[in-house]
N, C-alpha and C. Protein backbone atom coordinates (compact mmCIF):
# COMPACT_ATOMS: atom_id res chain seq x y z
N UNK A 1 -57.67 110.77 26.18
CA UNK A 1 -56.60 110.27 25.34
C UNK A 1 -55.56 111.38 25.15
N UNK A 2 -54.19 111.20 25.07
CA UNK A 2 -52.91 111.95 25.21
C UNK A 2 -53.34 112.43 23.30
N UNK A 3 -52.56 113.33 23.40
CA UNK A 3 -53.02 114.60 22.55
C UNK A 3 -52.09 114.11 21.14
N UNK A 4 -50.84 113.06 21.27
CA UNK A 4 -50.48 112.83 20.58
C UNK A 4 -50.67 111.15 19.93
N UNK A 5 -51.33 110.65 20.92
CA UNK A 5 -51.84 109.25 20.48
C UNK A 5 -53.25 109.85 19.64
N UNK A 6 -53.92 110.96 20.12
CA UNK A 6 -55.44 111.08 19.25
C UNK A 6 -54.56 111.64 17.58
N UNK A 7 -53.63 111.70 17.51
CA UNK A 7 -53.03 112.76 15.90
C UNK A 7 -52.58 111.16 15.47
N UNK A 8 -52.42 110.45 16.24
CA UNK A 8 -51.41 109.08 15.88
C UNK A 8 -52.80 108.55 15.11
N UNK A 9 -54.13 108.31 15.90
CA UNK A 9 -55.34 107.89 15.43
C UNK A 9 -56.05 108.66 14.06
N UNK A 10 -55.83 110.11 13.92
CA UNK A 10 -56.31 110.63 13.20
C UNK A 10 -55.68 110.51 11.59
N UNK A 11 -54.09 110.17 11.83
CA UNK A 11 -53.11 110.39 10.74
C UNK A 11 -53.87 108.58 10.40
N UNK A 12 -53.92 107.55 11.22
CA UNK A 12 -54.18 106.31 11.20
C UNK A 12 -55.28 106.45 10.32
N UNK A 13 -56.58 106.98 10.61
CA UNK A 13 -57.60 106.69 9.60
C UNK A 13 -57.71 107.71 8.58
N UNK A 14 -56.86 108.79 8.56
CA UNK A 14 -56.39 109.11 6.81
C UNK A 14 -55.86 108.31 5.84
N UNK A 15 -55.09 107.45 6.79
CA UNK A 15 -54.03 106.78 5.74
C UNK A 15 -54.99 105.54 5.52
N UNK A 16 -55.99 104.88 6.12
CA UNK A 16 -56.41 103.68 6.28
C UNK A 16 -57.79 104.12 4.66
N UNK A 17 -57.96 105.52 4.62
CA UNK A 17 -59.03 106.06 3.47
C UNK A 17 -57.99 106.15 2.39
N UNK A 18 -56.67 105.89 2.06
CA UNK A 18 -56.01 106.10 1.03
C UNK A 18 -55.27 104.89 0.69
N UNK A 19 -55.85 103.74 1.75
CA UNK A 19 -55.41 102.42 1.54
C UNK A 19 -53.93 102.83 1.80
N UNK A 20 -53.36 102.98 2.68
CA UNK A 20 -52.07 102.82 3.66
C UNK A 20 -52.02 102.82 4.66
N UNK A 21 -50.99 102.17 5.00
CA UNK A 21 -50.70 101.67 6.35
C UNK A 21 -50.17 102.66 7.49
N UNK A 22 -50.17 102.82 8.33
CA UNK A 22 -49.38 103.48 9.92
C UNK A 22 -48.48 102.46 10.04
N UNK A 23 -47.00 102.77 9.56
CA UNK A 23 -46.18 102.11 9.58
C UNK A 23 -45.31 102.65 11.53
N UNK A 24 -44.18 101.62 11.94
CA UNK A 24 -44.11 102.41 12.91
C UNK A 24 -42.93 103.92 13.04
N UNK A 25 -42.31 103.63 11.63
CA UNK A 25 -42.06 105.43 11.16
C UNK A 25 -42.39 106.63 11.15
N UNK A 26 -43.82 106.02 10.78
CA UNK A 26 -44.37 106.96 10.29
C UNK A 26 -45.64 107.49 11.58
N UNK A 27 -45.61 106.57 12.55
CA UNK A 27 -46.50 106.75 13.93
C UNK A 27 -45.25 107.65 14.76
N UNK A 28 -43.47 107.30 15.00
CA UNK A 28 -42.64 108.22 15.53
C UNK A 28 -42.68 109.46 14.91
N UNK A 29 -42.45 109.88 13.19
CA UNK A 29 -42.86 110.95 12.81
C UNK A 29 -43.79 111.61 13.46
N UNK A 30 -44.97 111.43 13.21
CA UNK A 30 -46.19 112.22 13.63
C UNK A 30 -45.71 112.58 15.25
N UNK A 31 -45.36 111.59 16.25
CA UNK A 31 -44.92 112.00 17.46
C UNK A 31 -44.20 113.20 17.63
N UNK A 32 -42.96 113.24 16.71
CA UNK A 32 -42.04 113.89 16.57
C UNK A 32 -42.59 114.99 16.03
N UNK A 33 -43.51 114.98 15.04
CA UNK A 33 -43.93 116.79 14.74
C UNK A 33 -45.05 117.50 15.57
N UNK A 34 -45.95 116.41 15.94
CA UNK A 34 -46.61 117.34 17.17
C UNK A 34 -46.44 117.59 18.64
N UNK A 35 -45.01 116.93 18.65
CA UNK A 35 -44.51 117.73 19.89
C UNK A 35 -43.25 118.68 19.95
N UNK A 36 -43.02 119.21 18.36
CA UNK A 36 -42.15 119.97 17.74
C UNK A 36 -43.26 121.30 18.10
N UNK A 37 -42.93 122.70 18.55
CA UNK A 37 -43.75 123.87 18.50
C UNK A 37 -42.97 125.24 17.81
N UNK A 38 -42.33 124.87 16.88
CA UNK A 38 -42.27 125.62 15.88
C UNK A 38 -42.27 125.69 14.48
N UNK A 39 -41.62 126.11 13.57
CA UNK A 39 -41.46 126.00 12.25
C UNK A 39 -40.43 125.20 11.93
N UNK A 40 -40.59 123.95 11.45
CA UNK A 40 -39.57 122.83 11.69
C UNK A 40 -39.31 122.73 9.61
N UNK A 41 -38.70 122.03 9.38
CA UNK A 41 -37.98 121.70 8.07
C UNK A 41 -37.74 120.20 8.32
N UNK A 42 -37.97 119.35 6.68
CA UNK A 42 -37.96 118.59 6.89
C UNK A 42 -36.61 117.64 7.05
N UNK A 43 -35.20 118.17 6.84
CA UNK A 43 -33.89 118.08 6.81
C UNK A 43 -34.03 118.13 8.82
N UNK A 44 -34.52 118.98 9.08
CA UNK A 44 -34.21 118.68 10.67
C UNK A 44 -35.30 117.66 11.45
N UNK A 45 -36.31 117.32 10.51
CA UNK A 45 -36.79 115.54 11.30
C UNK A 45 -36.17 114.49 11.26
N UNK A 46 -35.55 114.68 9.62
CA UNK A 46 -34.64 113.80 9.72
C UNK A 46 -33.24 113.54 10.85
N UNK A 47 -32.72 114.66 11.04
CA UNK A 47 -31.82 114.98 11.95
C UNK A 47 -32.46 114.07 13.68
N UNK A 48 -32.97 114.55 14.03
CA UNK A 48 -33.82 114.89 14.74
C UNK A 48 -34.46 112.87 15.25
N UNK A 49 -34.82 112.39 14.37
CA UNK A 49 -35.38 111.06 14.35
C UNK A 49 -33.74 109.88 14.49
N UNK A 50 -32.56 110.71 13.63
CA UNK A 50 -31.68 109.89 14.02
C UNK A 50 -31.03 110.14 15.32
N UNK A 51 -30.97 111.10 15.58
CA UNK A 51 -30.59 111.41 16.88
C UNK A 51 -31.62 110.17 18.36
N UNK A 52 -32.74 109.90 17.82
CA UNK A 52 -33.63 109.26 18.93
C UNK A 52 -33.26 107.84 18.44
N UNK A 53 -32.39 107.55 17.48
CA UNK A 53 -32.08 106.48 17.06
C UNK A 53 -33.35 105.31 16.33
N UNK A 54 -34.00 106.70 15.40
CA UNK A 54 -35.29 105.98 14.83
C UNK A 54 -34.80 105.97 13.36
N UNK A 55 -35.03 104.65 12.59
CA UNK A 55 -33.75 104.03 11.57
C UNK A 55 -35.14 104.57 10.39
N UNK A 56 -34.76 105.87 9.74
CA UNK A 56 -36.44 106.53 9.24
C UNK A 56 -35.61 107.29 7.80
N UNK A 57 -35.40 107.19 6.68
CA UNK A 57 -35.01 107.60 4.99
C UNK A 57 -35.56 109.04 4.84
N UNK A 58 -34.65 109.77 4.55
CA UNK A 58 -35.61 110.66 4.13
C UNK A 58 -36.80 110.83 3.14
N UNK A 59 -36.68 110.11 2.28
CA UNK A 59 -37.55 109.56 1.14
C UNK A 59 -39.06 109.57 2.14
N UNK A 60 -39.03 108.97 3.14
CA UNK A 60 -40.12 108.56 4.33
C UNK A 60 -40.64 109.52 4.64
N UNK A 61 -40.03 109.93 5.39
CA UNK A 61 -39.96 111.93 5.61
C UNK A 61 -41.12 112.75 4.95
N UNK A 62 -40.24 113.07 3.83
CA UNK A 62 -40.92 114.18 2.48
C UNK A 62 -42.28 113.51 2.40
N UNK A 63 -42.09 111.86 1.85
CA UNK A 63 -43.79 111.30 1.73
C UNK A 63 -44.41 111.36 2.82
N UNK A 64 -44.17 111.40 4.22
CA UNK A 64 -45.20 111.48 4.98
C UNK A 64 -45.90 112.51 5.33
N UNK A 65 -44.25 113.85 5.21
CA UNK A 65 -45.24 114.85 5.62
C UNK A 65 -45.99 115.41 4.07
N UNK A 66 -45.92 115.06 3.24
CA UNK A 66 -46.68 115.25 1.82
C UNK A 66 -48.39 114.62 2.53
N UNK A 67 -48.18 113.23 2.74
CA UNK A 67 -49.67 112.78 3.36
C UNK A 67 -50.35 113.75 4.82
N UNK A 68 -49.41 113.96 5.84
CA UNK A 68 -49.56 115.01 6.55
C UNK A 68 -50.31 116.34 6.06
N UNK A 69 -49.64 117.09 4.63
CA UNK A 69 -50.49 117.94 4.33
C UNK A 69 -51.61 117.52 3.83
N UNK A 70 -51.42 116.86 2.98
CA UNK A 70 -52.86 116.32 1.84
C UNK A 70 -53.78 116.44 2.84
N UNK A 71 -53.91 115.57 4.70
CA UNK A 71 -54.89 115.07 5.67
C UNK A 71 -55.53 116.42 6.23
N UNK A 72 -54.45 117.72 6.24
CA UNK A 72 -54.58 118.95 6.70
C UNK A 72 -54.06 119.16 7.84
N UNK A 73 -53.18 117.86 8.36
CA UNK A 73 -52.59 117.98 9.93
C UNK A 73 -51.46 118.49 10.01
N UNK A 74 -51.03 118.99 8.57
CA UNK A 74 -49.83 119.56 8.78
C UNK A 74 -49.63 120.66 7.84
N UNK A 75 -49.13 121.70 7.68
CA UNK A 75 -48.95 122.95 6.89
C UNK A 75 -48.15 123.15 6.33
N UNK A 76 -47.95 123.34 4.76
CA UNK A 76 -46.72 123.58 4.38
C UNK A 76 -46.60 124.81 4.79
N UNK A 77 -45.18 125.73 4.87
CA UNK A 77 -45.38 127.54 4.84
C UNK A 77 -43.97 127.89 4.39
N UNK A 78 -43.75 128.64 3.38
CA UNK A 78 -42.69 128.80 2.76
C UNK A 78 -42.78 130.32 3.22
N UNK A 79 -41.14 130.23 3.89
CA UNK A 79 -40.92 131.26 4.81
C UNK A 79 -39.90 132.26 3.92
N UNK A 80 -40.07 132.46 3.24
CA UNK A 80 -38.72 133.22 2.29
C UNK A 80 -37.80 132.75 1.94
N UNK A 81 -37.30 131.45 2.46
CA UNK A 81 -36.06 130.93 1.78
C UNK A 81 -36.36 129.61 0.64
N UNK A 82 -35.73 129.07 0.47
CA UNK A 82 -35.46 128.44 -1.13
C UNK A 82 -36.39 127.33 -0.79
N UNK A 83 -36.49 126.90 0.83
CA UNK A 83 -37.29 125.59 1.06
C UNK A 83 -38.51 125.64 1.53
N UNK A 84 -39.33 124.89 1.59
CA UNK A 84 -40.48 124.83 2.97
C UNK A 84 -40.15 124.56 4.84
N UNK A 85 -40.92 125.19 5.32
CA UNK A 85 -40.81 125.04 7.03
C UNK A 85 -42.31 124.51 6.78
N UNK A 86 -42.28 123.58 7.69
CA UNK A 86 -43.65 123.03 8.24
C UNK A 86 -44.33 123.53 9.70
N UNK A 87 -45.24 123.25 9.92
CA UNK A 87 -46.20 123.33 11.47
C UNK A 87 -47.39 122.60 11.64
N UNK A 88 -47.77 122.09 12.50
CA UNK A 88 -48.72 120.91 12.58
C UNK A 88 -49.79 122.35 12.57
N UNK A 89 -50.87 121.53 12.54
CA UNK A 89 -52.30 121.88 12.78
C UNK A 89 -53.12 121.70 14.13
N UNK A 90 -53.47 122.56 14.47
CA UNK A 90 -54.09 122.05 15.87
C UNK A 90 -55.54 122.70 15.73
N UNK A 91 -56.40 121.99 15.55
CA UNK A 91 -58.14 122.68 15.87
C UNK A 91 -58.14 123.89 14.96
N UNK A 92 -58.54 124.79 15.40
CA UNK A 92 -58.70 126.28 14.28
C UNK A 92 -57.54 127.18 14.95
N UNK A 93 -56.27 126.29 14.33
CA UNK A 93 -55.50 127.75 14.95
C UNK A 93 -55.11 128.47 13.55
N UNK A 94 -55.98 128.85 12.73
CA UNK A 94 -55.41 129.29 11.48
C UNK A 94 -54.41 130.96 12.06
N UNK A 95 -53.40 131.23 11.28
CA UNK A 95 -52.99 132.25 11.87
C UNK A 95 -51.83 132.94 10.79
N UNK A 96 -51.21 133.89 10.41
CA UNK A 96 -50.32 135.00 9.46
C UNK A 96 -48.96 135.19 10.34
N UNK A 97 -48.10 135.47 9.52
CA UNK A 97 -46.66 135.27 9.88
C UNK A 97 -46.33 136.44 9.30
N UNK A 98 -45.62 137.07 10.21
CA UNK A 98 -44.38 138.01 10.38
C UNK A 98 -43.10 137.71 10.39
N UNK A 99 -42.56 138.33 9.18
CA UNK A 99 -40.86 137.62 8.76
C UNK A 99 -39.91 138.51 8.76
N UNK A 100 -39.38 138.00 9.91
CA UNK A 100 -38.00 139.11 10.01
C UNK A 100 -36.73 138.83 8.85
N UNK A 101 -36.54 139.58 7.79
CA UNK A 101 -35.38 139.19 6.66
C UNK A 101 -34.03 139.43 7.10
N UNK A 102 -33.80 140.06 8.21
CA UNK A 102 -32.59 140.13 8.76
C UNK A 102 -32.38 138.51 9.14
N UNK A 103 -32.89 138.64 10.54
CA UNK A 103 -32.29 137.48 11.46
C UNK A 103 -33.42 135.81 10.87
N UNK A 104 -34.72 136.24 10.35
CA UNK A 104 -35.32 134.85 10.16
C UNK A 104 -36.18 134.64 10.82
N UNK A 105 -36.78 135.77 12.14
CA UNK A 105 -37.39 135.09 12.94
C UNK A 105 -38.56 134.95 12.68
N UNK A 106 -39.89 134.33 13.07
CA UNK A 106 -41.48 134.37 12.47
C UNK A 106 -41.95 134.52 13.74
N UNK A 107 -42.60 135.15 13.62
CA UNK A 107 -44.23 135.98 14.66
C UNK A 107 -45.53 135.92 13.95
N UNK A 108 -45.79 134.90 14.74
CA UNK A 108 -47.57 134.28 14.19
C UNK A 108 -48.23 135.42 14.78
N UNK A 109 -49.34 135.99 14.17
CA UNK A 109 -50.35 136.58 14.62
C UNK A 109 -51.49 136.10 14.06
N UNK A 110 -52.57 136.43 14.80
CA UNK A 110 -54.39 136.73 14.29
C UNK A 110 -55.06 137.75 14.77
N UNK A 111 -55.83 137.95 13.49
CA UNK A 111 -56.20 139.34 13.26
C UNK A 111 -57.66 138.99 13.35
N UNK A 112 -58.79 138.96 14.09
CA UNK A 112 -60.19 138.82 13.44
C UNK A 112 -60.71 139.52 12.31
N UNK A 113 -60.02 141.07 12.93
CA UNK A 113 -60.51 141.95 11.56
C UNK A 113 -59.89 142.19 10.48
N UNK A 114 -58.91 141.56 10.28
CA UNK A 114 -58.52 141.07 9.02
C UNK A 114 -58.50 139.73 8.58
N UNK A 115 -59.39 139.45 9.40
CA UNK A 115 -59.42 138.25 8.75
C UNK A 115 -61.35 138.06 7.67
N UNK A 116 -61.79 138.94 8.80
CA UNK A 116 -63.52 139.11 8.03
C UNK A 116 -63.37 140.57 7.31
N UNK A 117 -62.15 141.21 7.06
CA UNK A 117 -61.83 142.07 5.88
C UNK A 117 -61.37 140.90 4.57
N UNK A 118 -61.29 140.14 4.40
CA UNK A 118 -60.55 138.89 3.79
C UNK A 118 -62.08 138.24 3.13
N UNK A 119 -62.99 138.27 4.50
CA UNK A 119 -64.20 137.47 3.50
C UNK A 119 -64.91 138.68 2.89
N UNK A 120 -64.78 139.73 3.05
CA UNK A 120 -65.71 140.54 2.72
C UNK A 120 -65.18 140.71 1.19
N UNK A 121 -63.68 140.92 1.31
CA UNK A 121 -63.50 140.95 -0.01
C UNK A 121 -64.09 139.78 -0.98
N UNK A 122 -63.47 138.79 -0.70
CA UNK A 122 -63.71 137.15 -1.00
C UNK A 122 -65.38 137.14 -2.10
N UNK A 123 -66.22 137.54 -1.04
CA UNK A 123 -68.22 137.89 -1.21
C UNK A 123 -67.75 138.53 -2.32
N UNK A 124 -67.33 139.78 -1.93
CA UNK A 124 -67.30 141.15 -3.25
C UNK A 124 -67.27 141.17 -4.13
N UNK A 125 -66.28 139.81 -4.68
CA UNK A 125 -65.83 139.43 -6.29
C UNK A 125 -66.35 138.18 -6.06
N UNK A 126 -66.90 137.82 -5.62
CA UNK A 126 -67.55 136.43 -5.64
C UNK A 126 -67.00 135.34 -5.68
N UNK A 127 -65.66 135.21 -4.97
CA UNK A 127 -65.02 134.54 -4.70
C UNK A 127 -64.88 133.91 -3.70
N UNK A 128 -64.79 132.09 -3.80
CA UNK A 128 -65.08 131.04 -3.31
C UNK A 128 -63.06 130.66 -2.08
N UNK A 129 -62.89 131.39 -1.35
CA UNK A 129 -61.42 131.09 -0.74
C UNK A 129 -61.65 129.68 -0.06
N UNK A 130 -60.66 128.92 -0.34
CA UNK A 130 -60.15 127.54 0.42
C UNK A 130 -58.89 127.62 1.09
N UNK A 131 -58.40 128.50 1.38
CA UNK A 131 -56.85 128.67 2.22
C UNK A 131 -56.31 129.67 1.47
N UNK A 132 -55.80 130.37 2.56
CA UNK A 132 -55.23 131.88 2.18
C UNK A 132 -54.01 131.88 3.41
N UNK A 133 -52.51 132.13 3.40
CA UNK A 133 -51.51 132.49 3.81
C UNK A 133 -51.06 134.12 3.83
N UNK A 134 -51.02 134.87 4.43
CA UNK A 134 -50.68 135.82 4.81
C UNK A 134 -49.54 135.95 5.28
N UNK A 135 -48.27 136.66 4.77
CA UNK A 135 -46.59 136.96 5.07
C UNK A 135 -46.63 138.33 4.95
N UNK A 136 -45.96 138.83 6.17
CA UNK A 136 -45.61 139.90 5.54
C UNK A 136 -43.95 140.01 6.17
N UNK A 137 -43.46 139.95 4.95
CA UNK A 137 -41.76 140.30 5.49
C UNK A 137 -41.10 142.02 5.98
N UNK A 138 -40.39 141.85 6.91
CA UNK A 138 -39.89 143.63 6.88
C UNK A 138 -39.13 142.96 8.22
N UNK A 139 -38.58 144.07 8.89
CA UNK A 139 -37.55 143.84 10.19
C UNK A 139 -38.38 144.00 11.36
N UNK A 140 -37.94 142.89 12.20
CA UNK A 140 -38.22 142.99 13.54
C UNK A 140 -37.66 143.61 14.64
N UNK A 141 -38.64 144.03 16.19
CA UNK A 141 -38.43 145.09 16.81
C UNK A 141 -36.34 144.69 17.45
N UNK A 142 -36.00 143.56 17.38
CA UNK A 142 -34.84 143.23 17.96
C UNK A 142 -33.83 143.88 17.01
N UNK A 143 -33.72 143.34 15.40
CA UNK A 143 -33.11 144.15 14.59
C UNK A 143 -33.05 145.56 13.94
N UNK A 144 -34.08 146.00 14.17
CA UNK A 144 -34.19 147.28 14.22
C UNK A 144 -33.94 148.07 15.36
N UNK A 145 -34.14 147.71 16.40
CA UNK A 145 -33.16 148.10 17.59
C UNK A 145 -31.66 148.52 17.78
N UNK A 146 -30.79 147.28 16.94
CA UNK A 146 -29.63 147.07 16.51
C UNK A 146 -28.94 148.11 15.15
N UNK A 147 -29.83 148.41 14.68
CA UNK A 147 -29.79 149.16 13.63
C UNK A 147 -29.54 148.31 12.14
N UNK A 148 -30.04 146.87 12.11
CA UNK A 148 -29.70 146.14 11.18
C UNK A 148 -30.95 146.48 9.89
N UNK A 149 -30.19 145.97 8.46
CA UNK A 149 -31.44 146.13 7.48
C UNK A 149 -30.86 144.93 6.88
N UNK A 150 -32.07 144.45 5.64
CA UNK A 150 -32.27 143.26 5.21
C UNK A 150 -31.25 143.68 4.24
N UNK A 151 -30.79 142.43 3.64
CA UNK A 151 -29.70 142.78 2.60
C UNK A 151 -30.72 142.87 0.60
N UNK A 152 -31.52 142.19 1.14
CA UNK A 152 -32.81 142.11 0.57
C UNK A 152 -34.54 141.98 0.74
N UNK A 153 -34.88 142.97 0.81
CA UNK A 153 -36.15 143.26 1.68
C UNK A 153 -37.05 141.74 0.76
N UNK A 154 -36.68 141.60 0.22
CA UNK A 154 -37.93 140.21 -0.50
C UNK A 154 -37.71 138.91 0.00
N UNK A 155 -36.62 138.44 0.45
CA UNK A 155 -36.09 137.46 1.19
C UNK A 155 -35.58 137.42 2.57
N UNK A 156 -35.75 136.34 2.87
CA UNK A 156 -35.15 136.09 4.64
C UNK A 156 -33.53 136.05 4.29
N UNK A 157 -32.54 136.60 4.94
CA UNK A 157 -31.56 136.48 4.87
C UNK A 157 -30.98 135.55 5.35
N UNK A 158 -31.65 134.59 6.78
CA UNK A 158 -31.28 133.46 7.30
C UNK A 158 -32.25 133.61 8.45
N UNK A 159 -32.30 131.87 8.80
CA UNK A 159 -32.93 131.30 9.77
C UNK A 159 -32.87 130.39 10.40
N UNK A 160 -31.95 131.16 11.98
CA UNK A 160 -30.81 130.78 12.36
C UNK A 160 -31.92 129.51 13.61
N UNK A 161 -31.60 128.46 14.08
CA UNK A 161 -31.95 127.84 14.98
C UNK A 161 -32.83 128.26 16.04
N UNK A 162 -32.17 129.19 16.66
CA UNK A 162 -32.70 130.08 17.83
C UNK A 162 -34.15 131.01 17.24
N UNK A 163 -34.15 131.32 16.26
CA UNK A 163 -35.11 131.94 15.36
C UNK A 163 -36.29 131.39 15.12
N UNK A 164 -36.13 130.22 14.92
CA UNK A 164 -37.40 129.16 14.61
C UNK A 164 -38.16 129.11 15.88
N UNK A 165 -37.46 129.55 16.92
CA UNK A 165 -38.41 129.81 18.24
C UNK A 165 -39.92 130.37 18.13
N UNK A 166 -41.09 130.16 18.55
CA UNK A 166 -41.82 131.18 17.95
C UNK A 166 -42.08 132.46 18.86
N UNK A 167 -42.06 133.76 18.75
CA UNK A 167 -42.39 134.72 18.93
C UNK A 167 -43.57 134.96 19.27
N UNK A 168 -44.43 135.76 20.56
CA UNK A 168 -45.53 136.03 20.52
C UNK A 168 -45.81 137.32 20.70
């Protein structure tokens, strides 16, 4: 089965355990974000769905990908700026982001050993973790090249189109 009809099935019997329907909006959505491979916003599905000439509210949008997270197929990740960027979920790709505050750009990484430095702490204080996000903002090797600095090291200064690319 095609990789995006099995997310079409999976989002199907979340919604079918919360007594809702797979409307056919909300089956193009899901299309539309798991064959999206970056950090998408939900202002550009909308964009994005009218452009394919899919007649979809934003109201639709926000609630679906709200059910999207609730199911776990989709991630919220608030990247430094005022809004959320989303990313689907795929199998165990859990993974930490690198935020360039100059230009915007994000660089996913995984760390094993920081990541079982994470449970060890977790054990230590006897603490029970259910999801943990890892950011760390500072400048990337392109802007620092350039000789650029953040205008504010705590925030992304922008995150320009080309940016949302992901980095490896």
């Amino acid at each position: 089965m095609p990789v995006l009809e099995r997310e079409i099935g999976r989002f199907q019997t979340f919604l079918q355990g919360q007594g809702l329907k797979l409307t056919s909006e909300r089956a193009s959505l899901v299309r539309e974000i798991f064959a999206t491979h970056y950090h998408f916003e939900a202002d550009e599905l909308l964009f994005k769905m009218k452009e394919k000439s899919v007649k979809i509210s934003r109201a639709t949008i926000y609630r679906t990908l709200e059910l999207l997270v609730k199911s776990g197929m989709v991630r919220r990740v608030h990247l430094g700026e005022d809004h959320y960027h989303y990313e689907h979920v795929s199998g165990n790709s859990h993974h930490d982001h690198l935020i360039c505050t100059t230009c915007g750009a994000v660089i996913e990484f995984h760390d094993s050993t920081l990541e079982a430095r994470q449970r060890e702490i977790c054990e230590r204080k006897r603490f029970t973790p259910t999801f943990h996000n890892l950011q760390i903002l500072g400048i990337c090797e392109s802007c620092s090249k350039k000789g650029e600095l953040p205008d504010a090291p705590d925030r992304v200064k922008m995150i320009q189109l080309g940016a949302l690319q992901l980095r490896k």
